[in-house]
C-alpha atoms as a PDB file:
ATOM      1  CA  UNK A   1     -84.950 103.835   0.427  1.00  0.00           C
ATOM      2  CA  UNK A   2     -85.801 100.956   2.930  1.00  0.00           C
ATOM      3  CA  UNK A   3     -83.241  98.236   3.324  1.00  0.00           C
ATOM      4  CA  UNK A   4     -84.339  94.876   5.084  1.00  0.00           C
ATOM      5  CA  UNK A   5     -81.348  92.878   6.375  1.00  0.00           C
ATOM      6  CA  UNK A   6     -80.435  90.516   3.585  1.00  0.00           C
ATOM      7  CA  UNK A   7     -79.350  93.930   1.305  1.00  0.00           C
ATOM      8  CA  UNK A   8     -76.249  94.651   3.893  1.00  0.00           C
ATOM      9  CA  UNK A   9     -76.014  90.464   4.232  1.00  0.00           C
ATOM     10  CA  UNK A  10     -74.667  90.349   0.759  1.00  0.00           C
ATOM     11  CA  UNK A  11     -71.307  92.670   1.426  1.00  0.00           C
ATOM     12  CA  UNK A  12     -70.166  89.532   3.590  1.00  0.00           C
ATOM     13  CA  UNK A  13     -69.179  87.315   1.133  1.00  0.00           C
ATOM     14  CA  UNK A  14     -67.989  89.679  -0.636  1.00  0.00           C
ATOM     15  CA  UNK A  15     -65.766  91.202   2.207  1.00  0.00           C
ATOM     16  CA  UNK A  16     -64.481  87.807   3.681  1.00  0.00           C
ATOM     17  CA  UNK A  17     -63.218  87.063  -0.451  1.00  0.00           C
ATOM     18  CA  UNK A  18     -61.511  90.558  -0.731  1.00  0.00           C
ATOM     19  CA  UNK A  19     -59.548  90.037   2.588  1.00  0.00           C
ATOM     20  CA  UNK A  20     -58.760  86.298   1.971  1.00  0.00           C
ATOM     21  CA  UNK A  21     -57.198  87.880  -1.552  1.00  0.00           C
ATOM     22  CA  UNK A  22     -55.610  90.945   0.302  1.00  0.00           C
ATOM     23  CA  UNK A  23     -54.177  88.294   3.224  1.00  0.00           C
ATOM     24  CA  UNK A  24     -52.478  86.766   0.666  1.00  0.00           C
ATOM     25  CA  UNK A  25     -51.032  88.673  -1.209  1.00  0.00           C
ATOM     26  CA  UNK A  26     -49.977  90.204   2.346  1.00  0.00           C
ATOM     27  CA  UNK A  27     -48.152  87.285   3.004  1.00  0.00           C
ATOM     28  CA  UNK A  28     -46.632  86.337  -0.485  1.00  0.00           C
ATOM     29  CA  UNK A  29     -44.791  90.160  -0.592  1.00  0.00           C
ATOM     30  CA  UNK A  30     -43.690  89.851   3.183  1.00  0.00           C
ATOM     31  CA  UNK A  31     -42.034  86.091   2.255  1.00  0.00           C
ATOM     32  CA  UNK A  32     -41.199  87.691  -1.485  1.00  0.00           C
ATOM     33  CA  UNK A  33     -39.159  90.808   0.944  1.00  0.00           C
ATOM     34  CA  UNK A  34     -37.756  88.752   3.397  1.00  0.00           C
ATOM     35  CA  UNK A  35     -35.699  86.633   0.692  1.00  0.00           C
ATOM     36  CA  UNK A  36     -34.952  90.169  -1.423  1.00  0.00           C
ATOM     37  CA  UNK A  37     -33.323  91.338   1.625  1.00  0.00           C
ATOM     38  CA  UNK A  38     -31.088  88.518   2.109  1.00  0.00           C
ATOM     39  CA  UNK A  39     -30.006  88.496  -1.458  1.00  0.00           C
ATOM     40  CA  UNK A  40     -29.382  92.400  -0.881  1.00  0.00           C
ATOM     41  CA  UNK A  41     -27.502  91.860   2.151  1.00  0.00           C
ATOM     42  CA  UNK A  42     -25.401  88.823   1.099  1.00  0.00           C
ATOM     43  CA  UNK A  43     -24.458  90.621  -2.299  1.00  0.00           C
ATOM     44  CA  UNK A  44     -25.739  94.423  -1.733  1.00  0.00           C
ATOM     45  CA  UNK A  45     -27.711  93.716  -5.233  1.00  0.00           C
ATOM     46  CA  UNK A  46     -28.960  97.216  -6.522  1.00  0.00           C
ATOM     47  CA  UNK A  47     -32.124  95.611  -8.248  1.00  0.00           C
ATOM     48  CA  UNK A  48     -33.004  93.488  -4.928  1.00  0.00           C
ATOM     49  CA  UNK A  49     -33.248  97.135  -3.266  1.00  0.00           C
ATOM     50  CA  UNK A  50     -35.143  98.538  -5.883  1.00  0.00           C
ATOM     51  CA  UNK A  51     -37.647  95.808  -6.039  1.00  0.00           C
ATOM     52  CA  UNK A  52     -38.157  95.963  -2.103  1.00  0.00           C
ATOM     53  CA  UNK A  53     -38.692  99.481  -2.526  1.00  0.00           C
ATOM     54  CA  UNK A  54     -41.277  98.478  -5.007  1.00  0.00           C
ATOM     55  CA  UNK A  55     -42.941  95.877  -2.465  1.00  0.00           C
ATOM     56  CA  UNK A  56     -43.023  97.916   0.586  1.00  0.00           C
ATOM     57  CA  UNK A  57     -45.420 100.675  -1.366  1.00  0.00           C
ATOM     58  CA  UNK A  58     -47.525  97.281  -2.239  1.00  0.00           C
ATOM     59  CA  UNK A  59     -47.810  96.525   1.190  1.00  0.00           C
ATOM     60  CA  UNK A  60     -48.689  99.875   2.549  1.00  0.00           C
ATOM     61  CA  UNK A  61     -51.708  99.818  -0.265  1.00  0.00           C
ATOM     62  CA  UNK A  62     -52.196  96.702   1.019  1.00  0.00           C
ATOM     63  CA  UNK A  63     -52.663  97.095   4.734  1.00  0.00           C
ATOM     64  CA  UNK A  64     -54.511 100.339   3.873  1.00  0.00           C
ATOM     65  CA  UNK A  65     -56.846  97.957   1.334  1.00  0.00           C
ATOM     66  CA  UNK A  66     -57.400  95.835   4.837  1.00  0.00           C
ATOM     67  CA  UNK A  67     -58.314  98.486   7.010  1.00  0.00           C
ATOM     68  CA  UNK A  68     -60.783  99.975   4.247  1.00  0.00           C
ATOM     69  CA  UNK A  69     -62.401  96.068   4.289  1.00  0.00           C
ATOM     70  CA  UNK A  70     -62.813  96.267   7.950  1.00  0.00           C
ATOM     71  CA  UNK A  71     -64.160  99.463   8.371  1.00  0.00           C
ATOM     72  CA  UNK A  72     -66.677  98.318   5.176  1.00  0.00           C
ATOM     73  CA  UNK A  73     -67.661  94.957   7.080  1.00  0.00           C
ATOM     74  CA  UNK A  74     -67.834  97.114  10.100  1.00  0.00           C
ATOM     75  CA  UNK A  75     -70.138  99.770   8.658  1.00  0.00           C
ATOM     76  CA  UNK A  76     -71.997  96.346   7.156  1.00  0.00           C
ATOM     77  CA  UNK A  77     -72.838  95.069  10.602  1.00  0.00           C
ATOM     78  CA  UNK A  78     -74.021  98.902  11.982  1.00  0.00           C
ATOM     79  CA  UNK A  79     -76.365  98.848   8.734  1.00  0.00           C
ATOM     80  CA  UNK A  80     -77.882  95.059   9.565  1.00  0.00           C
ATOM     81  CA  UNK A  81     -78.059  96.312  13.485  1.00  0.00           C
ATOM     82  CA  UNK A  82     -80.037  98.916  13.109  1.00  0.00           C
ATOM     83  CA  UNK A  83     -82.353  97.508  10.556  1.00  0.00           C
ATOM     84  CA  UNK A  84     -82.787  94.631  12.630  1.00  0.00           C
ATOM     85  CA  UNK A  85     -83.726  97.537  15.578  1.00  0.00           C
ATOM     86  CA  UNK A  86     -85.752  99.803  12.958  1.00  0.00           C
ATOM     87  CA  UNK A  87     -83.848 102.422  12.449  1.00  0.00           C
ATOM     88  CA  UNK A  88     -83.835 102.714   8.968  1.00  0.00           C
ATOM     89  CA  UNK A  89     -82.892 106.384   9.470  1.00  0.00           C
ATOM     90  CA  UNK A  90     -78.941 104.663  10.393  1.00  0.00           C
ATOM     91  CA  UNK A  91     -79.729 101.874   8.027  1.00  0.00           C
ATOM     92  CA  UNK A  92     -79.275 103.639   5.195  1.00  0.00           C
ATOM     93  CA  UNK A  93     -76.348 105.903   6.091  1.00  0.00           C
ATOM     94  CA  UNK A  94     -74.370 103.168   7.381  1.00  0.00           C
ATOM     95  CA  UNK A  95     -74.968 101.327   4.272  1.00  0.00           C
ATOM     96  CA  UNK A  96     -73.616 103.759   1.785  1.00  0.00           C
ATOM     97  CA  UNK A  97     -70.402 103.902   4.014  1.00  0.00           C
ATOM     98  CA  UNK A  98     -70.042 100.542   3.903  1.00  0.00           C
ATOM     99  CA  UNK A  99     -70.511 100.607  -0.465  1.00  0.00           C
ATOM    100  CA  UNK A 100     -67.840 103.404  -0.343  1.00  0.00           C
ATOM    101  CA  UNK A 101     -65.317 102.043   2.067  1.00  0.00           C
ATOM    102  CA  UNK A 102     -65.754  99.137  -0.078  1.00  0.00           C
ATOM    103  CA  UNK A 103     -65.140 100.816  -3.368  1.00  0.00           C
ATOM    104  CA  UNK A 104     -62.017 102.969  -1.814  1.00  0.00           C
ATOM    105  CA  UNK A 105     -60.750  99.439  -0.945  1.00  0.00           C
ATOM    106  CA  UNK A 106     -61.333  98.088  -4.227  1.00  0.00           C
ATOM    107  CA  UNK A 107     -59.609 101.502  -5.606  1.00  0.00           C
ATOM    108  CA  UNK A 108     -56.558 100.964  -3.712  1.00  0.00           C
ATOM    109  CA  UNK A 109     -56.442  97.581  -5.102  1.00  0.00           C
ATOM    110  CA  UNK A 110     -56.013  98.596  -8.651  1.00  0.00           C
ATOM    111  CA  UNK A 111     -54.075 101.200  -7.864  1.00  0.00           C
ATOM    112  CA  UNK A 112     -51.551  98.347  -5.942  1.00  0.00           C
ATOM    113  CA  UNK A 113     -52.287  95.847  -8.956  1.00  0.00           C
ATOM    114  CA  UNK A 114     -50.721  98.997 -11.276  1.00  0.00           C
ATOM    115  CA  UNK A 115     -47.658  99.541  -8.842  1.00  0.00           C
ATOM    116  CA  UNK A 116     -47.130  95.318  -8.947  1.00  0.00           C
ATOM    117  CA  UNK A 117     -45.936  95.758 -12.579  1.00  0.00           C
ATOM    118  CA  UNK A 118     -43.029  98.124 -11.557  1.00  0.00           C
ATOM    119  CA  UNK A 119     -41.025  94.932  -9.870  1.00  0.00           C
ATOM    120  CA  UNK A 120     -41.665  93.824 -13.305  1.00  0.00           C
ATOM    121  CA  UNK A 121     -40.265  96.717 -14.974  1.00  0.00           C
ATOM    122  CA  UNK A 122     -37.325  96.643 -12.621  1.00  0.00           C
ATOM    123  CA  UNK A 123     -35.996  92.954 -13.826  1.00  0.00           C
ATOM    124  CA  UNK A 124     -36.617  93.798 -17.158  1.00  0.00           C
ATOM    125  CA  UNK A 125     -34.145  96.858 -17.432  1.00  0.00           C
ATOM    126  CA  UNK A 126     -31.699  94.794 -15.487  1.00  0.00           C
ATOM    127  CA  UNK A 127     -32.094  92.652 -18.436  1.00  0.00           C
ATOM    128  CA  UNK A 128     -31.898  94.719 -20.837  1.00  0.00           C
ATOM    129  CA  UNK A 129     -28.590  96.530 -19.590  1.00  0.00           C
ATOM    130  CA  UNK A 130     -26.665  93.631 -18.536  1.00  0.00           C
ATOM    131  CA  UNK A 131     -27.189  92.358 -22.264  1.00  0.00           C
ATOM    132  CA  UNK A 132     -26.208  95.441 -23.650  1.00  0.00           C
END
């Protein structure tokens, strides 16, 4: 396989959209966390705990989903580098690490997307027992 330098050029966009999406979600749970904790220590609220015990998984997964980006984009450069230097014998390489570091990212992100419906689950049987 011979890569010229526009192959690697097209994990950019898609890199800079996955960590503007990651980033904000990032931010939304810290904000979402910040409030749950003063409700939980205003009023020691049981479900407030649980559902920062939910977020703080999500933002493990999601700083792990970050570095996984980064080392993707960085593996992305080190492929366009050394094609640009003919080394297609590094080229290559660094190009499937990039795809996989990529795809682990993109892994983790379903993985958090699956865990995002617990905080769901949580005010739902809160629901459901205070009506019963």
């Amino acid at each position: 396989m011979i890569l010229d330098v526009s192959t690697p050029a097209l994990l950019f966009p898609a890199i800079s959209l996955l960590f503007l999406s990651y980033t904000n979600r990032f931010l939304h749970l810290s904000a979402l966390i910040r409030k749950l904790h003063g409700d939980w220590m205003e009023r020691g609220d049981c479900i407030a705990r649980q559902q920062i015990e939910n977020l703080s998984k999500r933002l493990v997964l999601i700083r792990f989903m970050q570095l996984l980006g980064a080392m993707s984009l960085l593996a992305c450069v080190a492929s366009m580098v050394s094609v640009m230097g003919a080394a297609q014998w590094l080229a290559v390489p660094a190009f499937w690490v990039a795809l996989l570091f990529m795809g682990c990212s993109l892994a983790s992100l379903v993985l958090e997307v699956w865990i995002s419906g617990g905080a769901l689950r949580i005010l739902l049987s809160a629901m459901k027992e205070k009506k019963s």
